[in-house]
Protein backbone atom coordinates (compact mmCIF):
# COMPACT_ATOMS: atom_id res chain seq x y z
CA UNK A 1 73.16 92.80 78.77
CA UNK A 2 76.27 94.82 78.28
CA UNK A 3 76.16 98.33 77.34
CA UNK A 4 77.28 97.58 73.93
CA UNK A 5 74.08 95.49 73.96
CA UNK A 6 71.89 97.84 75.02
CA UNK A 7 73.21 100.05 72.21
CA UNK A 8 72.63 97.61 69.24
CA UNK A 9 69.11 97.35 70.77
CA UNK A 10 67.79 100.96 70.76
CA UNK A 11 69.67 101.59 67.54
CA UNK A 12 67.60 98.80 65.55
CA UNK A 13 64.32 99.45 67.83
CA UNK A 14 64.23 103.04 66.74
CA UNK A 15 65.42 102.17 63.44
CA UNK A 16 63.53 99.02 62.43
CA UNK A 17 67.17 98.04 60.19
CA UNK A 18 70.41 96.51 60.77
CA UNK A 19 72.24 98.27 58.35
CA UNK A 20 70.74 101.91 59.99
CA UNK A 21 71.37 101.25 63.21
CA UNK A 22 75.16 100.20 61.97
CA UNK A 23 75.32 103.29 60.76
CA UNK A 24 73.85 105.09 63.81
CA UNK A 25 76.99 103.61 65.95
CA UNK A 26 79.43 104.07 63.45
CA UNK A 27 80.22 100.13 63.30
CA UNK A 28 80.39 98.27 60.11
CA UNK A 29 76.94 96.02 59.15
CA UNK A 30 78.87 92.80 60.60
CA UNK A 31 79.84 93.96 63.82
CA UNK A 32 75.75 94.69 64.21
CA UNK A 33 75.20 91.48 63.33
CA UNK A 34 77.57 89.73 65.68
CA UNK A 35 76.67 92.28 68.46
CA UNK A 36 73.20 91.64 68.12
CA UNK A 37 74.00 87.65 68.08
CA UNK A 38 75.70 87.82 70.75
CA UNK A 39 73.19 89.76 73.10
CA UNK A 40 70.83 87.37 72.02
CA UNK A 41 72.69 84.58 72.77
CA UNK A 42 73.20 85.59 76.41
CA UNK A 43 70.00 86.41 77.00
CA UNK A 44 68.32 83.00 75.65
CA UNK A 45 65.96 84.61 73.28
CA UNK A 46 65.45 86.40 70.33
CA UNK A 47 65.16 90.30 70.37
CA UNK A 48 63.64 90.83 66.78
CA UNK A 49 62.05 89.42 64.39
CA UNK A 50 62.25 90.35 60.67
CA UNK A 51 58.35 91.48 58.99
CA UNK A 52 57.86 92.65 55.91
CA UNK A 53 61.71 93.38 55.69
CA UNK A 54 61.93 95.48 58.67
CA UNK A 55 63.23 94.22 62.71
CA UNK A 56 60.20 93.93 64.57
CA UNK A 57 60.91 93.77 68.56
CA UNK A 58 59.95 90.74 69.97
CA UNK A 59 57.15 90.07 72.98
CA UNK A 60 60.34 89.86 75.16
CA UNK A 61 61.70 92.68 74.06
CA UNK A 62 59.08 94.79 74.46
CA UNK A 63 58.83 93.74 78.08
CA UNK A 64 62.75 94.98 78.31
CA UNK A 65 62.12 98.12 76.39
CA UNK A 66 61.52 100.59 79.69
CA UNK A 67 64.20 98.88 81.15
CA UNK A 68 66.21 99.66 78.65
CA UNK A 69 65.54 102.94 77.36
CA UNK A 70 66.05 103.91 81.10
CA UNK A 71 69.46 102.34 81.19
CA UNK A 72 70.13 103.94 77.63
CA UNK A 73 68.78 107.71 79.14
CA UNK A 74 71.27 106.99 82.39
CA UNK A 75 73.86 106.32 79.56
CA UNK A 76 73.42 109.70 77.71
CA UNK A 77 73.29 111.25 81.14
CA UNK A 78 77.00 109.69 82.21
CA UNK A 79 78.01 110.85 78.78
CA UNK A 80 77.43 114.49 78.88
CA UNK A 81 78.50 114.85 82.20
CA UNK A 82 82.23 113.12 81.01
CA UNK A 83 82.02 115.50 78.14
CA UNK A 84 81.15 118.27 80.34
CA UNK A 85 83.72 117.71 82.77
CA UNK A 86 86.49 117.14 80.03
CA UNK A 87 85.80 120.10 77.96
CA UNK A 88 84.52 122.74 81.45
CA UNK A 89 86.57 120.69 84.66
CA UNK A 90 84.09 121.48 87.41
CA UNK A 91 82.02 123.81 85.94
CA UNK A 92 78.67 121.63 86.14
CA UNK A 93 76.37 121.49 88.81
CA UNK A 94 73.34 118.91 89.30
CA UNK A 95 71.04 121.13 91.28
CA UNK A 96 67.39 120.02 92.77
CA UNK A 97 64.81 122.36 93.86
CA UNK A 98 61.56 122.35 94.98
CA UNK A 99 59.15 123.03 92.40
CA UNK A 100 58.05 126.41 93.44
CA UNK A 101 61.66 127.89 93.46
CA UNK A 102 62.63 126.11 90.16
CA UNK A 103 59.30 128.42 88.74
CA UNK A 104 59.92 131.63 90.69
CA UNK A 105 63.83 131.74 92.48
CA UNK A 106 66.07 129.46 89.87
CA UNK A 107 65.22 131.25 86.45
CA UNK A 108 67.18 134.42 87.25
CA UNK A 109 70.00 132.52 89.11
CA UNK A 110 70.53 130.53 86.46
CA UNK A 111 70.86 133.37 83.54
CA UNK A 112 72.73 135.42 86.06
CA UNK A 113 75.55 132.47 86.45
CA UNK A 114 75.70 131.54 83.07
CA UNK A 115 76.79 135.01 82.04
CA UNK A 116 79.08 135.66 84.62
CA UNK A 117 80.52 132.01 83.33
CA UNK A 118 79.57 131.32 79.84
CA UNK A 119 81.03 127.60 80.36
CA UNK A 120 78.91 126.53 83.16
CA UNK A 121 76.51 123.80 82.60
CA UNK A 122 73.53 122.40 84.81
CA UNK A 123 71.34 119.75 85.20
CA UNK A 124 68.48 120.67 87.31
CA UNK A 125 65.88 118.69 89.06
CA UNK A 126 62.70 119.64 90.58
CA UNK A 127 61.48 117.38 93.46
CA UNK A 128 59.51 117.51 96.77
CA UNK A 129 61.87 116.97 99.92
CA UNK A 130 62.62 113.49 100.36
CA UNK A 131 63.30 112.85 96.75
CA UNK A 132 66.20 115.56 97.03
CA UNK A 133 67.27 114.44 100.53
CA UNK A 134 67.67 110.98 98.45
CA UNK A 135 69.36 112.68 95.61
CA UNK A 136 72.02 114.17 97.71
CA UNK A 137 72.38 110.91 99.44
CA UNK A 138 72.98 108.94 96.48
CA UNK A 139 75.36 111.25 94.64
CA UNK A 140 72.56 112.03 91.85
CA UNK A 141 72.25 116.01 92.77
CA UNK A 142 75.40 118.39 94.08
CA UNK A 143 73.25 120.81 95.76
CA UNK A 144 69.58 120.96 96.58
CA UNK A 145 67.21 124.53 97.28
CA UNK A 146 64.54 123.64 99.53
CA UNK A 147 62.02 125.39 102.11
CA UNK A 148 63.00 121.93 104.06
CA UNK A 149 64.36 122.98 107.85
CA UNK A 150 64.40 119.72 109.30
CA UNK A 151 68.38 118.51 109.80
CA UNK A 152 69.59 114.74 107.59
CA UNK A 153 72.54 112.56 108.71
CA UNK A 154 75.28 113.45 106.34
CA UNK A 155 74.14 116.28 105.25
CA UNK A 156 74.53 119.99 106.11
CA UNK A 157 71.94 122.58 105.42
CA UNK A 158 72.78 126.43 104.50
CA UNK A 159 70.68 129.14 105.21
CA UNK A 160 69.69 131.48 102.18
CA UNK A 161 67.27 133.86 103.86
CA UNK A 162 63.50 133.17 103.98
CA UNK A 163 60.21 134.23 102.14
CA UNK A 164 56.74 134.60 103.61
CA UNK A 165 53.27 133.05 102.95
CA UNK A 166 51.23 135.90 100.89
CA UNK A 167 47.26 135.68 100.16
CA UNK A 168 46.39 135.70 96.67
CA UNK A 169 42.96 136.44 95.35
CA UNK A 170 40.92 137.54 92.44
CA UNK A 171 38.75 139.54 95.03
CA UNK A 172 40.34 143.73 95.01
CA UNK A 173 41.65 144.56 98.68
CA UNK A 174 44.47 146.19 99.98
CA UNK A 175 46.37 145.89 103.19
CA UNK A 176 47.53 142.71 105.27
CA UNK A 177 45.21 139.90 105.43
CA UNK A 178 44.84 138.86 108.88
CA UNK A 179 44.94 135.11 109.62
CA UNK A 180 41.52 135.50 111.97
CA UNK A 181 39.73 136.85 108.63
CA UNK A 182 40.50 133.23 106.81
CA UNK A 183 37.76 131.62 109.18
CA UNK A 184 34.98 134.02 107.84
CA UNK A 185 35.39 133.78 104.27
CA UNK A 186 32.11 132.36 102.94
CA UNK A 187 31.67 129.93 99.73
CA UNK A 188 34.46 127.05 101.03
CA UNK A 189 36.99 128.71 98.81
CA UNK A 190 39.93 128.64 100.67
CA UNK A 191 42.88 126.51 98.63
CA UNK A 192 45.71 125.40 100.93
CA UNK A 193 49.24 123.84 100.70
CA UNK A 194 49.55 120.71 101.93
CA UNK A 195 50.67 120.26 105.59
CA UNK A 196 53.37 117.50 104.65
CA UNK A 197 54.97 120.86 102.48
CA UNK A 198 57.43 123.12 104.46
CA UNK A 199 54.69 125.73 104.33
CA UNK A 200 51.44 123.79 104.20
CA UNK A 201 52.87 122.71 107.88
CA UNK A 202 53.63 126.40 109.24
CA UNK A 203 50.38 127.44 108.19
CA UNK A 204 48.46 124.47 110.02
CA UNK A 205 50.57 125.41 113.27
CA UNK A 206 49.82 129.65 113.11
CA UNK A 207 46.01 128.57 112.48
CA UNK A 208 46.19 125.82 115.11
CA UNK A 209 47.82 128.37 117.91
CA UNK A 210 45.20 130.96 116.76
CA UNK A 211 42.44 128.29 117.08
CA UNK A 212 41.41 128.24 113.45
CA UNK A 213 39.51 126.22 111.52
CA UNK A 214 38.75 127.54 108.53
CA UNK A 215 36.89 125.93 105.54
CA UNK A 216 39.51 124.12 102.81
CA UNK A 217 38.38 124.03 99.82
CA UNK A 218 40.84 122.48 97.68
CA UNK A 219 44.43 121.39 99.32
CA UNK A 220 47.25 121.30 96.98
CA UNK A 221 51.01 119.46 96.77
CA UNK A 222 52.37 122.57 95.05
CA UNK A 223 52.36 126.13 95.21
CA UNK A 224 52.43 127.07 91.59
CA UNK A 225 49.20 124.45 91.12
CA UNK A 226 47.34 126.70 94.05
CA UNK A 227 48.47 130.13 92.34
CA UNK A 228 47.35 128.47 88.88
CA UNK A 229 43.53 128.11 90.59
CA UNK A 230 43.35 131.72 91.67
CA UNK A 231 44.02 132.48 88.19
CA UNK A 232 41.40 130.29 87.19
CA UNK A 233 39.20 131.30 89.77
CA UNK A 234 38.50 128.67 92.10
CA UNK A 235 39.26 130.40 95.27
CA UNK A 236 41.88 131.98 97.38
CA UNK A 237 45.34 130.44 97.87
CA UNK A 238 48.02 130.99 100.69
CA UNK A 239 51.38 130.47 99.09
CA UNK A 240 54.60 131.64 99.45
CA UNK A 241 55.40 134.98 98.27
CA UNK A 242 58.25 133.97 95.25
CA UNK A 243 55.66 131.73 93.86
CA UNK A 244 53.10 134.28 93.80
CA UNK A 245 55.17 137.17 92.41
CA UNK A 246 56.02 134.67 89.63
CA UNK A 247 52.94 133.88 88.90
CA UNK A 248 50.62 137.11 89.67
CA UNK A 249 48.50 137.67 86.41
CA UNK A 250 46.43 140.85 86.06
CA UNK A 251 43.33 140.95 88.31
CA UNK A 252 45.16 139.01 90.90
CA UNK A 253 45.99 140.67 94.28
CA UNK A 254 48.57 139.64 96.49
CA UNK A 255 48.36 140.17 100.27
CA UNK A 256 51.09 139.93 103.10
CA UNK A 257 49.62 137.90 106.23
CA UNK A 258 49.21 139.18 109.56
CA UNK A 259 51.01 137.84 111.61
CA UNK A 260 54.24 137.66 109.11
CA UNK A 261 54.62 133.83 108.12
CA UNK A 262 58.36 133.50 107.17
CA UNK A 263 59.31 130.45 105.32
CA UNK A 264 63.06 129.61 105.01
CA UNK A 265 65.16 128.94 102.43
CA UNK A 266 68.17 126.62 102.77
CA UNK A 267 70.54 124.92 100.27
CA UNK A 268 71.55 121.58 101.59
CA UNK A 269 74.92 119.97 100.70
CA UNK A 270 76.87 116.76 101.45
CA UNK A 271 79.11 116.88 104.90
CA UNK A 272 82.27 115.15 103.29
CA UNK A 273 82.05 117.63 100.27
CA UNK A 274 83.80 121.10 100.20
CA UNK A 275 82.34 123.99 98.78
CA UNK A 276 83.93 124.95 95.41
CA UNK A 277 83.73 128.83 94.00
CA UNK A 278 81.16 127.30 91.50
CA UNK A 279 79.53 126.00 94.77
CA UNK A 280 79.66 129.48 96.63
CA UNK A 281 78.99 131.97 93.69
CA UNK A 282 75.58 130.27 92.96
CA UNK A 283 74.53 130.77 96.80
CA UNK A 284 75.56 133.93 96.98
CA UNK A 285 73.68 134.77 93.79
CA UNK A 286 70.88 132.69 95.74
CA UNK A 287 70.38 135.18 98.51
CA UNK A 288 70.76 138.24 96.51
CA UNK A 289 68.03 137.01 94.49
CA UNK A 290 65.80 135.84 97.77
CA UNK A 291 67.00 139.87 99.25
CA UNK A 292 65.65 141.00 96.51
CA UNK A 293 62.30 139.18 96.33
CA UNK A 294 61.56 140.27 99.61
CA UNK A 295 62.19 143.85 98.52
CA UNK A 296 59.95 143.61 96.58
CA UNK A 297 57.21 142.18 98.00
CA UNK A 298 57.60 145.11 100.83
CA UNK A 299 57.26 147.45 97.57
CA UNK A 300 54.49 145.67 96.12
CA UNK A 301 53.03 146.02 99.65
């Protein structure tokens, strides 16, 4: 199918008319017609079927539907990006995260960037590690925030600063919790990254060198979905401190470990690419904004 194809066929699927979706491309009733024809023609079967005076999709085409509304979405996506990069000539950035910084680092970034640069547009992604490492790769994402330290062929990783792994409870208590106190908490309610996340792993290596073993109650792929239990009250989650500043709700107490648990922070970039000022600006605003996390999680302390 050609694009003009796929056009013609999400204008009369959403549509249900020839002459609408006509008028949805801004083509005369005819050139519908003869689109649709001809799509049909190349593909060997028919696309729609007319019931009760309206174009019913076919049992074929509703097996090319996801297909196509994914090719259609990729479409709209090539489109703004043309548009953006006509009317604001570099000023949009495809940026991946992982999920905890899009909810607790990104936010403040973003508004912060946007009003320094009121024509700045972004398209941002939240993934776990390899699916940014792959977005990079395939050209899909310009930059990527990630607690990931391990090093990728072709692409070079830029250190932001770090954040720490914090306790978070319902339970009131003050001062450091040390990591020897996790193995006598009673009732299993211990929830836990992890150990295939960034921070799930540095926690499994402090407790291994301690010789550890406490009891896991729940173990979680994300750190806003372990902060989001606390709340609820299924236990006590170790999590990294911008997640749990974002998320602390009243009668929640956050806790700095003992030892410290630092976590780092990188942006990762392609080799071949150089670093525009759009580039630069946002990580500088990046590690003011992780300098200042981490001031105040010493106040908060």
């Amino acid at each position: 199918m050609r694009l003009r194809h796929i056009e013609i066929f999400e204008a009369i699927r959403r549509t249900g008319s020839l002459t609408e979706a006509a008028a949805a491309l801004h083509i005369s009733q005819p050139a519908a017609s003869k689109l649709l024809a001809h799509a049909e023609t190349q593909l060997g079967f028919k696309l729609f079927e007319r019931v009760k005076g309206r174009l019913v999709a076919t049992h074929e085409a509703e097996i090319l539907t996801p297909e196509v509304a994914r090719l259609n979405q990729d479409l709209n996506s090539v489109r703004r990006l043309a548009a953006s990069l006509r009317d604001r000539p570099n000023a949009h950035l495809r940026l991946g995260c992982a999920p905890a910084l899009g909810l607790g680092l990104l936010p403040g970034v973003i508004r912060d960037s946007r009003d320094a640069q009121p024509g700045i547009t972004f398209d941002i992604h939240t993934h776990h590690s390899a699916e940014l490492v792959q977005g990079l790769l395939t050209r899909e994402l310009d930059l990527a925030v990630t607690f990931d330290t391990n090093d990728y062929p072709g692409l070079t990783r830029i250190g932001l600063g770090h954040t720490e792994l914090v306790y978070l409870s319902r339970k009131p208590a003050s001062g450091a919790m040390r990591l020897s106190e996790l193995q006598t908490l009673s009732g299993n309610t211990l929830i836990v990254l992890d150990a295939g996340d960034a921070s799930g792993a540095l926690l499994q290596l402090a407790l291994d060198a301690q010789g550890l073993t406490p009891d896991v109650a729940i173990q979680v792929q994300t750190h806003y979905v372990a902060c989001a239990l606390v709340d609820a009250g299924c236990g006590d989650a170790i999590v990294d401190a911008i997640t749990a500043q974002a998320m602390l709700r009243p009668g929640m107490v956050l806790r700095r470990l003992e030892p410290a648990l630092r976590v780092p922070l990188s942006i990762m970039v392609r080799n071949q690419d150089p670093l525009s000022a759009l580039h630069r600006d946002l990580i500088d605003r990046l590690r003011a904004a992780c300098d200042t996390r981490l001031a105040a999680l010493a106040d908060m302390t």
